[in-house]
PDB file of N, CA and C in Angstrom:
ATOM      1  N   UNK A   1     -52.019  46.879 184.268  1.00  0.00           N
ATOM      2  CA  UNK A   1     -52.179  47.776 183.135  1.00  0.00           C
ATOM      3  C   UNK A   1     -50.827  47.990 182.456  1.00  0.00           C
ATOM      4  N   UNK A   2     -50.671  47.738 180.986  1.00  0.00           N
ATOM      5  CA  UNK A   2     -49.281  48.117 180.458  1.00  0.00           C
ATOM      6  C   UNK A   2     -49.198  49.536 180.538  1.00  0.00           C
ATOM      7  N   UNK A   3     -48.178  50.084 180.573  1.00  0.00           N
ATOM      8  CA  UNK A   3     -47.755  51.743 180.800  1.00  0.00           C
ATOM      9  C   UNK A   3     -46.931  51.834 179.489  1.00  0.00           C
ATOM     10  N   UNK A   4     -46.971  51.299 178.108  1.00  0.00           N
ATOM     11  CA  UNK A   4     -46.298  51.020 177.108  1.00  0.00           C
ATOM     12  C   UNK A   4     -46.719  52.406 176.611  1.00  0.00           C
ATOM     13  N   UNK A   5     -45.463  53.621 176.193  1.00  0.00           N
ATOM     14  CA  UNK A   5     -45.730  54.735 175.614  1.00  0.00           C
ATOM     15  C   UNK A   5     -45.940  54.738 173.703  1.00  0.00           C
ATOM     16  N   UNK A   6     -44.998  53.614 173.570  1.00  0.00           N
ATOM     17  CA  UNK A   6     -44.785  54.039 172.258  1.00  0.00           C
ATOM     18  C   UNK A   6     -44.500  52.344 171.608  1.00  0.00           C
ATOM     19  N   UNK A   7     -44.507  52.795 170.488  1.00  0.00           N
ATOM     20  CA  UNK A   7     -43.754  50.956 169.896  1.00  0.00           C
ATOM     21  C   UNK A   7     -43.184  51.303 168.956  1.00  0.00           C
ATOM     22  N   UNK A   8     -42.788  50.207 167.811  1.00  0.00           N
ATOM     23  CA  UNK A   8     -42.177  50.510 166.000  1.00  0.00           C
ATOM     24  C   UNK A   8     -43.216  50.334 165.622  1.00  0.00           C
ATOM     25  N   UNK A   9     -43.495  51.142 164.481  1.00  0.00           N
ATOM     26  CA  UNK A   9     -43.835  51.191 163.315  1.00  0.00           C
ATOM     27  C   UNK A   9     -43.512  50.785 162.277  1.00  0.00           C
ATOM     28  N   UNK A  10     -42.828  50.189 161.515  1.00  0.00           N
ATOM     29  CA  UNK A  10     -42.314  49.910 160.144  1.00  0.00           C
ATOM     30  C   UNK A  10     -42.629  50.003 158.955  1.00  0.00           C
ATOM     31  N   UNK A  11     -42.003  50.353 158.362  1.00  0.00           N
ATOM     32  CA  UNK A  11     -42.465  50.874 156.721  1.00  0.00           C
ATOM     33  C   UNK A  11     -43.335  49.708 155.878  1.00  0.00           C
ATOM     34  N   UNK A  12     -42.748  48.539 155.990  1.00  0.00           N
ATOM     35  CA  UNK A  12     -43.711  47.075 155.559  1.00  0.00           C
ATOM     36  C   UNK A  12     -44.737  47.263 155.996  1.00  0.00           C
ATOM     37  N   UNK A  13     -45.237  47.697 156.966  1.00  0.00           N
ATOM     38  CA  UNK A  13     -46.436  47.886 157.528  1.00  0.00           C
ATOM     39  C   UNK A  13     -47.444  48.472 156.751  1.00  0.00           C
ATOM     40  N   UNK A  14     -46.718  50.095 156.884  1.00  0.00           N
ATOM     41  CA  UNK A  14     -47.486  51.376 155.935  1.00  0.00           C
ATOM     42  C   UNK A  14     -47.565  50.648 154.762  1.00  0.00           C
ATOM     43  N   UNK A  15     -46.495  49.974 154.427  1.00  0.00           N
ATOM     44  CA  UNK A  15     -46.964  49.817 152.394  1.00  0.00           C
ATOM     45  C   UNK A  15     -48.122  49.003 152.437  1.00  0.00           C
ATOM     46  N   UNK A  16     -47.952  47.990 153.638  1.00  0.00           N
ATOM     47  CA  UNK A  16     -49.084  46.830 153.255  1.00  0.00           C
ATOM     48  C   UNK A  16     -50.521  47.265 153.509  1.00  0.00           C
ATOM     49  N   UNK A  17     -50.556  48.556 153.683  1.00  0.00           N
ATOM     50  CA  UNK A  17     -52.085  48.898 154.862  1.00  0.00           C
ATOM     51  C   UNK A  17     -52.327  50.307 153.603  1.00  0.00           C
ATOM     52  N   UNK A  18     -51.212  50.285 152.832  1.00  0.00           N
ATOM     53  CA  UNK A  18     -51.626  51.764 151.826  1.00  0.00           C
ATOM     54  C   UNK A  18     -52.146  51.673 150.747  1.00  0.00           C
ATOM     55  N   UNK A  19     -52.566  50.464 150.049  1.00  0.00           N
ATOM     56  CA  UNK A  19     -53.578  50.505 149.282  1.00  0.00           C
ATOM     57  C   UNK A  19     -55.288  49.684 149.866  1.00  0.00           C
ATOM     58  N   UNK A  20     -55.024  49.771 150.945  1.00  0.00           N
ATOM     59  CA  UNK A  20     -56.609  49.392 151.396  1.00  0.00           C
ATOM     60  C   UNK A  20     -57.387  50.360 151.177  1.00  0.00           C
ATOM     61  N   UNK A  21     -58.792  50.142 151.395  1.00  0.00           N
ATOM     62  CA  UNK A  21     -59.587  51.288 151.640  1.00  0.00           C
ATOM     63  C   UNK A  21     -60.042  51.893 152.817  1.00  0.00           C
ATOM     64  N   UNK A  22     -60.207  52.958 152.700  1.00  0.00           N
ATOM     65  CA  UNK A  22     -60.020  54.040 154.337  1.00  0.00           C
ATOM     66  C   UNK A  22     -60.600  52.790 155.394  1.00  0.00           C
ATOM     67  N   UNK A  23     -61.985  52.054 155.149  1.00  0.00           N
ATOM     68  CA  UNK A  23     -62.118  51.744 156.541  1.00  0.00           C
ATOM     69  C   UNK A  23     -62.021  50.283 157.235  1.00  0.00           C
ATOM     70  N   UNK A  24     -60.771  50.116 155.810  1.00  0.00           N
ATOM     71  CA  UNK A  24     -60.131  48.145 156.477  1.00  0.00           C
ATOM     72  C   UNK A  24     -58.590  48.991 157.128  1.00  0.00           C
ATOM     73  N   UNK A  25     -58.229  50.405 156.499  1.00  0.00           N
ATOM     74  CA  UNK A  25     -57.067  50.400 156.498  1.00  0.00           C
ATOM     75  C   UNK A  25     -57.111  51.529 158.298  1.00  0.00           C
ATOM     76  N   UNK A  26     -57.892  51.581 158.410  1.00  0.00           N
ATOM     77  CA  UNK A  26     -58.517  51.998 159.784  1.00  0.00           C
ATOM     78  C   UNK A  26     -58.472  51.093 161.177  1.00  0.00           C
ATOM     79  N   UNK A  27     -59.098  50.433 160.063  1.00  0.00           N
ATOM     80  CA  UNK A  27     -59.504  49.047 161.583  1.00  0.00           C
ATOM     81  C   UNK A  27     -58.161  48.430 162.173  1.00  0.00           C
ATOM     82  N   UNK A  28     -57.339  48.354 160.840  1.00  0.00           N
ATOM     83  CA  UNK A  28     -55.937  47.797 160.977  1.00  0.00           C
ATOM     84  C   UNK A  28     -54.752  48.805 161.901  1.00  0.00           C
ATOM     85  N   UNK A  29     -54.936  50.140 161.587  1.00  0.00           N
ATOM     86  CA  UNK A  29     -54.486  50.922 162.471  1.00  0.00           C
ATOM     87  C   UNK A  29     -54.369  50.924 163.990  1.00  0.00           C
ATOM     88  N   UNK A  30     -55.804  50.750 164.364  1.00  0.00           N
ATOM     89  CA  UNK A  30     -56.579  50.471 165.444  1.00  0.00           C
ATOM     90  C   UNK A  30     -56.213  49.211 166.043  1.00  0.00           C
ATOM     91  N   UNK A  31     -55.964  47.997 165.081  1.00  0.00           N
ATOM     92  CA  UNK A  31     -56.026  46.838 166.028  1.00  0.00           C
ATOM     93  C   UNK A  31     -54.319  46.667 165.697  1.00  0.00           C
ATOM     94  N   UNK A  32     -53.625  47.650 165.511  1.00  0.00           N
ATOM     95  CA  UNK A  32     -52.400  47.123 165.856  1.00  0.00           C
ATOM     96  C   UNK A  32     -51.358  48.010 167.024  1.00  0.00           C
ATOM     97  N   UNK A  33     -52.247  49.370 167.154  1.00  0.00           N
ATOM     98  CA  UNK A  33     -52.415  50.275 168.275  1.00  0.00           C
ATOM     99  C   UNK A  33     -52.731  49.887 169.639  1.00  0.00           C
ATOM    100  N   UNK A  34     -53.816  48.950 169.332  1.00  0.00           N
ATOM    101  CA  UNK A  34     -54.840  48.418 170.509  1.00  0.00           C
ATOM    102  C   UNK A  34     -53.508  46.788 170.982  1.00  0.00           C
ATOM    103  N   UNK A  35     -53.070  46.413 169.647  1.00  0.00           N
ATOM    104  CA  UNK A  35     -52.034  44.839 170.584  1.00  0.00           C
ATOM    105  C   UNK A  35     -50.978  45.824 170.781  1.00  0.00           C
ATOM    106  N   UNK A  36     -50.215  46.526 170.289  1.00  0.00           N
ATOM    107  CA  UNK A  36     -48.850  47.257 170.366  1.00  0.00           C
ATOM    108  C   UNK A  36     -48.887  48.077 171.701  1.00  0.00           C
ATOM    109  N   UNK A  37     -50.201  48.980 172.004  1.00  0.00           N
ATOM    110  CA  UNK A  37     -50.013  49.445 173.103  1.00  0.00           C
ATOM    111  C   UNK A  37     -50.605  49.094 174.550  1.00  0.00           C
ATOM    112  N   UNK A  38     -51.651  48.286 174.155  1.00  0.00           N
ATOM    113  CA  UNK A  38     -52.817  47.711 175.317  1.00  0.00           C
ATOM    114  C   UNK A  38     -52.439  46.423 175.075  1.00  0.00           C
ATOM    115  N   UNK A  39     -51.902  45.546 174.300  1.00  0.00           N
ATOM    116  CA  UNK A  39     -52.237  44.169 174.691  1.00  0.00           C
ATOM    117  C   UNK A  39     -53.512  43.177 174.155  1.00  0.00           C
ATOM    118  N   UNK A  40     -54.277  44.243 173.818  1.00  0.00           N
ATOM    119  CA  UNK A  40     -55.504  43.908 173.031  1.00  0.00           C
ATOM    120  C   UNK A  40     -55.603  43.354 171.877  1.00  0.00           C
ATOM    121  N   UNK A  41     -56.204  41.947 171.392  1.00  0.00           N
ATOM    122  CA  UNK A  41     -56.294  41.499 170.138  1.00  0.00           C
ATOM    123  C   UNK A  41     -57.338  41.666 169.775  1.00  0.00           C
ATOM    124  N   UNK A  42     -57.692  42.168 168.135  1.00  0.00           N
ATOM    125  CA  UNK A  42     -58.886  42.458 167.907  1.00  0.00           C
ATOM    126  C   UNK A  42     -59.372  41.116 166.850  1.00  0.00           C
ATOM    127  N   UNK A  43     -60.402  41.453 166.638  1.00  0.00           N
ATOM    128  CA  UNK A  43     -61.287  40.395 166.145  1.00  0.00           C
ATOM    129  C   UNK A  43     -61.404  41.086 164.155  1.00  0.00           C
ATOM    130  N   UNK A  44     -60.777  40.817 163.534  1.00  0.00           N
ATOM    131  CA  UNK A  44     -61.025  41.243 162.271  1.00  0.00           C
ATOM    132  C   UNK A  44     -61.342  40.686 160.929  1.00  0.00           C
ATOM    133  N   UNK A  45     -61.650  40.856 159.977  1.00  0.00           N
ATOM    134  CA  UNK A  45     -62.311  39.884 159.271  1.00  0.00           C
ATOM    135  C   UNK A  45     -62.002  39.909 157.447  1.00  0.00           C
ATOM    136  N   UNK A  46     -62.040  39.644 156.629  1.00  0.00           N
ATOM    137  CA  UNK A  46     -61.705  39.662 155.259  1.00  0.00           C
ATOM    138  C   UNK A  46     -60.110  40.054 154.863  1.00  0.00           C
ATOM    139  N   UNK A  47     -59.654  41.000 154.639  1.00  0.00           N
ATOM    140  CA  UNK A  47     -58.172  41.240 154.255  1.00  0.00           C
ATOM    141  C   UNK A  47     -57.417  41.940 155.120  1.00  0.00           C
ATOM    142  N   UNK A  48     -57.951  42.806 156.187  1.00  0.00           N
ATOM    143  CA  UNK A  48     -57.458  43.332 157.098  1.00  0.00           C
ATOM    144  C   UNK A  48     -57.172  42.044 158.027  1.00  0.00           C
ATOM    145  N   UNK A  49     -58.012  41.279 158.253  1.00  0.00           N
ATOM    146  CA  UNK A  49     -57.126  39.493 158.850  1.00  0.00           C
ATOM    147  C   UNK A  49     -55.714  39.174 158.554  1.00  0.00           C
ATOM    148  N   UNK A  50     -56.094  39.094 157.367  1.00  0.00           N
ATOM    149  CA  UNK A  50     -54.887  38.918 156.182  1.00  0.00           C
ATOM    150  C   UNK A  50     -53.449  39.339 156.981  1.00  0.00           C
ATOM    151  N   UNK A  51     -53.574  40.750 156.853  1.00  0.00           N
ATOM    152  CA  UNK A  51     -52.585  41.624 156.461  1.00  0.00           C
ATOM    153  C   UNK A  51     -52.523  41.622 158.123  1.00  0.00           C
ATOM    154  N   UNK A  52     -52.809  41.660 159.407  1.00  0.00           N
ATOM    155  CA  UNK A  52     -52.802  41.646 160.361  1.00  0.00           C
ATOM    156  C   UNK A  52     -52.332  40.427 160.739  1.00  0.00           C
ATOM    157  N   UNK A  53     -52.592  39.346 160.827  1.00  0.00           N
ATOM    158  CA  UNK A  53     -52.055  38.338 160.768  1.00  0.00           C
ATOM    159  C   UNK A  53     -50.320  38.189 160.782  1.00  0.00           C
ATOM    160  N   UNK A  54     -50.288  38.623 159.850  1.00  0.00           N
ATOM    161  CA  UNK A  54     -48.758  38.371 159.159  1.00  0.00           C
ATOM    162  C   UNK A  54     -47.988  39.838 160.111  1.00  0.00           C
ATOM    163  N   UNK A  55     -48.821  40.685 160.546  1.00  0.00           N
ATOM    164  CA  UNK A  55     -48.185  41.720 160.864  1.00  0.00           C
ATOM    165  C   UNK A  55     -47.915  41.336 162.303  1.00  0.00           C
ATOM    166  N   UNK A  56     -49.076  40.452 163.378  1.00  0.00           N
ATOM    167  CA  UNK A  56     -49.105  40.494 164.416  1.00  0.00           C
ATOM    168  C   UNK A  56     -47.986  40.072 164.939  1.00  0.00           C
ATOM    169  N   UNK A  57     -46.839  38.364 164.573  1.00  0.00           N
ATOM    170  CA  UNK A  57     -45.465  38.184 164.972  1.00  0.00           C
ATOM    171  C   UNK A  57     -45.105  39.308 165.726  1.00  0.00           C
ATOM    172  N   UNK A  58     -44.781  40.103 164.682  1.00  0.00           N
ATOM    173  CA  UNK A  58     -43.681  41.721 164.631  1.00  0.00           C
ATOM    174  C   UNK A  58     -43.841  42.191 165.936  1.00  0.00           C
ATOM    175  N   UNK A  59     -45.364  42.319 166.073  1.00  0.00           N
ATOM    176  CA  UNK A  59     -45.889  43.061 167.614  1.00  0.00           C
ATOM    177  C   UNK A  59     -45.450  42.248 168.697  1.00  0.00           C
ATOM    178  N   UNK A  60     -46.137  40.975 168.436  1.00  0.00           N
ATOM    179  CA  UNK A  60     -45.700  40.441 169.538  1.00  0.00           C
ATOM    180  C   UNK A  60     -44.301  40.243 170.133  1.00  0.00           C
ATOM    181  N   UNK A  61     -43.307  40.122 168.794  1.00  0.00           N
ATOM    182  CA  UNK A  61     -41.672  40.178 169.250  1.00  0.00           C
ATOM    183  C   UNK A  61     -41.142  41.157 169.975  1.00  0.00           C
ATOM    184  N   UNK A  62     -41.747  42.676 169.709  1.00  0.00           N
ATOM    185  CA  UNK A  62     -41.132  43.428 169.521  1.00  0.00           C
ATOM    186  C   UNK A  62     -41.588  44.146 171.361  1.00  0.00           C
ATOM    187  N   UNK A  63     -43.000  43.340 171.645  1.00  0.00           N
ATOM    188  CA  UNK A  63     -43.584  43.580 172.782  1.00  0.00           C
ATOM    189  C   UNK A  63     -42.431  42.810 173.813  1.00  0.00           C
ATOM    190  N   UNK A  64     -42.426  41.611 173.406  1.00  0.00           N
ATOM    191  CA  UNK A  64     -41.790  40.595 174.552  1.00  0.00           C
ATOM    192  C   UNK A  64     -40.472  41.247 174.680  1.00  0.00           C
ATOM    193  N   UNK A  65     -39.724  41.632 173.845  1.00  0.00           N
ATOM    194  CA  UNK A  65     -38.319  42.583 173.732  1.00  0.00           C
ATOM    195  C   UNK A  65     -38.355  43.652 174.591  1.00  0.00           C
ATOM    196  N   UNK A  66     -39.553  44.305 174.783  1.00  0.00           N
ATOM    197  CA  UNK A  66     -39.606  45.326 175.536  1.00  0.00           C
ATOM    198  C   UNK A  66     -39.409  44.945 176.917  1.00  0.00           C
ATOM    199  N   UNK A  67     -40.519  44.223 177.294  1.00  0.00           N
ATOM    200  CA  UNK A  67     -41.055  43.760 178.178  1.00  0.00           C
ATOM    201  C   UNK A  67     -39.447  43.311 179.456  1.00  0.00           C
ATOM    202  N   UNK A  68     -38.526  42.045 178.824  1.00  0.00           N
ATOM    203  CA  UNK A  68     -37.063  41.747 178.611  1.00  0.00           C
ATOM    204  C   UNK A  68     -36.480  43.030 179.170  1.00  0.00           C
ATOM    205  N   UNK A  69     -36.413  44.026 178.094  1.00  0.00           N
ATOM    206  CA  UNK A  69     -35.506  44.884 178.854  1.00  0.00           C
ATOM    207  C   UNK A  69     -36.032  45.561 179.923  1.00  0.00           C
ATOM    208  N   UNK A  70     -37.489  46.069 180.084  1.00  0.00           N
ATOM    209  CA  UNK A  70     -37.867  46.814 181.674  1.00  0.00           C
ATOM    210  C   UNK A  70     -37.567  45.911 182.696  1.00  0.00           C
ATOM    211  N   UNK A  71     -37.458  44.556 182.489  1.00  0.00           N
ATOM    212  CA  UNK A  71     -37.295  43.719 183.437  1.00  0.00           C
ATOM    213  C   UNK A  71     -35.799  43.813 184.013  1.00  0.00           C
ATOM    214  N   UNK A  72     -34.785  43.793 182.788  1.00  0.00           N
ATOM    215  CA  UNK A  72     -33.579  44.050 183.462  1.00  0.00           C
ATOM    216  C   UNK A  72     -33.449  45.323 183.635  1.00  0.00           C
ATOM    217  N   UNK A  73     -33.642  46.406 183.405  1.00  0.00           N
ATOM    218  CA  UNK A  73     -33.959  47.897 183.733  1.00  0.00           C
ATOM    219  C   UNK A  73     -34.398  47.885 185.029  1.00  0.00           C
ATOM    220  N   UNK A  74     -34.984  47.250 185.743  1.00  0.00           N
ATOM    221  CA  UNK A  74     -35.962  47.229 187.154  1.00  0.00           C
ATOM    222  C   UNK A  74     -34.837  46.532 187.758  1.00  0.00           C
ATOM    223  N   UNK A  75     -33.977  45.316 187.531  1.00  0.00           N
ATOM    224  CA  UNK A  75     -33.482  44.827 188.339  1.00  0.00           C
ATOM    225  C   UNK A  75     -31.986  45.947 188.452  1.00  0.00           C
ATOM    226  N   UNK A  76     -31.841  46.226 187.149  1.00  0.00           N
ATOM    227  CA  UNK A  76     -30.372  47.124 187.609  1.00  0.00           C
ATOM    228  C   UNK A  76     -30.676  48.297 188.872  1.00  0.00           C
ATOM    229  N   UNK A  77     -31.700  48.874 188.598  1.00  0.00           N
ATOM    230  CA  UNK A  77     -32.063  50.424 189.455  1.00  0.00           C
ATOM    231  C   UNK A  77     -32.346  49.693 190.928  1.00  0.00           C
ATOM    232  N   UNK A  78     -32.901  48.711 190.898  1.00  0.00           N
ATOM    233  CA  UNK A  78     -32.759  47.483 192.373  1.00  0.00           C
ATOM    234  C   UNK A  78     -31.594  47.354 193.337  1.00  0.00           C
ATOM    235  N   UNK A  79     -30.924  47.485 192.358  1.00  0.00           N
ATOM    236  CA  UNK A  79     -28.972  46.706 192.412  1.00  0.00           C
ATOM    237  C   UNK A  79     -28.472  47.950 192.808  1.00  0.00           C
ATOM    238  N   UNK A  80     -28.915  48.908 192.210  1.00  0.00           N
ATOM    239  CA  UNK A  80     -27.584  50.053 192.385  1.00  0.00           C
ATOM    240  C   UNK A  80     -27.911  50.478 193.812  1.00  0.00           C
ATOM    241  N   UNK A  81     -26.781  50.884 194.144  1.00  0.00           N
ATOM    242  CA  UNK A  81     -27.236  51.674 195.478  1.00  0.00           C
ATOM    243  C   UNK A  81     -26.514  53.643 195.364  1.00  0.00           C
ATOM    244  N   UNK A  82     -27.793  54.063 196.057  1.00  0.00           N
ATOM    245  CA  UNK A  82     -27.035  55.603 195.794  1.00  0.00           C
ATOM    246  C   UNK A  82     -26.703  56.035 197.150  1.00  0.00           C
TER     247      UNK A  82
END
């Protein structure tokens, strides 16, 4: 289970998701909540694809970056001795 509290957000994001309508600009919320914090890819369809698509990279970089540092985070607290 990821224990991932939080992620980025970015403003490119909001602009690209702020002229949709409430319930593409919903789904998109949701399915970038659902890969950013669960890991979960959602299944989406017409312009929210679109715009998800191009957004997903970001997540995924920004996941594996994380991921990178708990790993060396785990090995330092390993290493140290108190």
């Amino acid at each position: 289970m990821n224990e991932k509290e939080s992620f980025v957000f970015y403003r490119s994001f909001f602009e690209a998701l702020s002229d949709l309508k409430d319930k593409d600009r919903l789904r998109l919320y949701d399915a970038i909540c659902e890969l950013a914090l669960n890991e979960n890819d959602t299944e989406l369809t017409g312009i929210a694809k679109t715009i998800f698509t191009l957004i997903k990279p970001q997540i995924l970089a920004n996941s594996e970056r994380y991921k990178n540092g708990k790993k060396r985070w785990e090995t330092k607290k390993r290493n140290h001795r108190f």
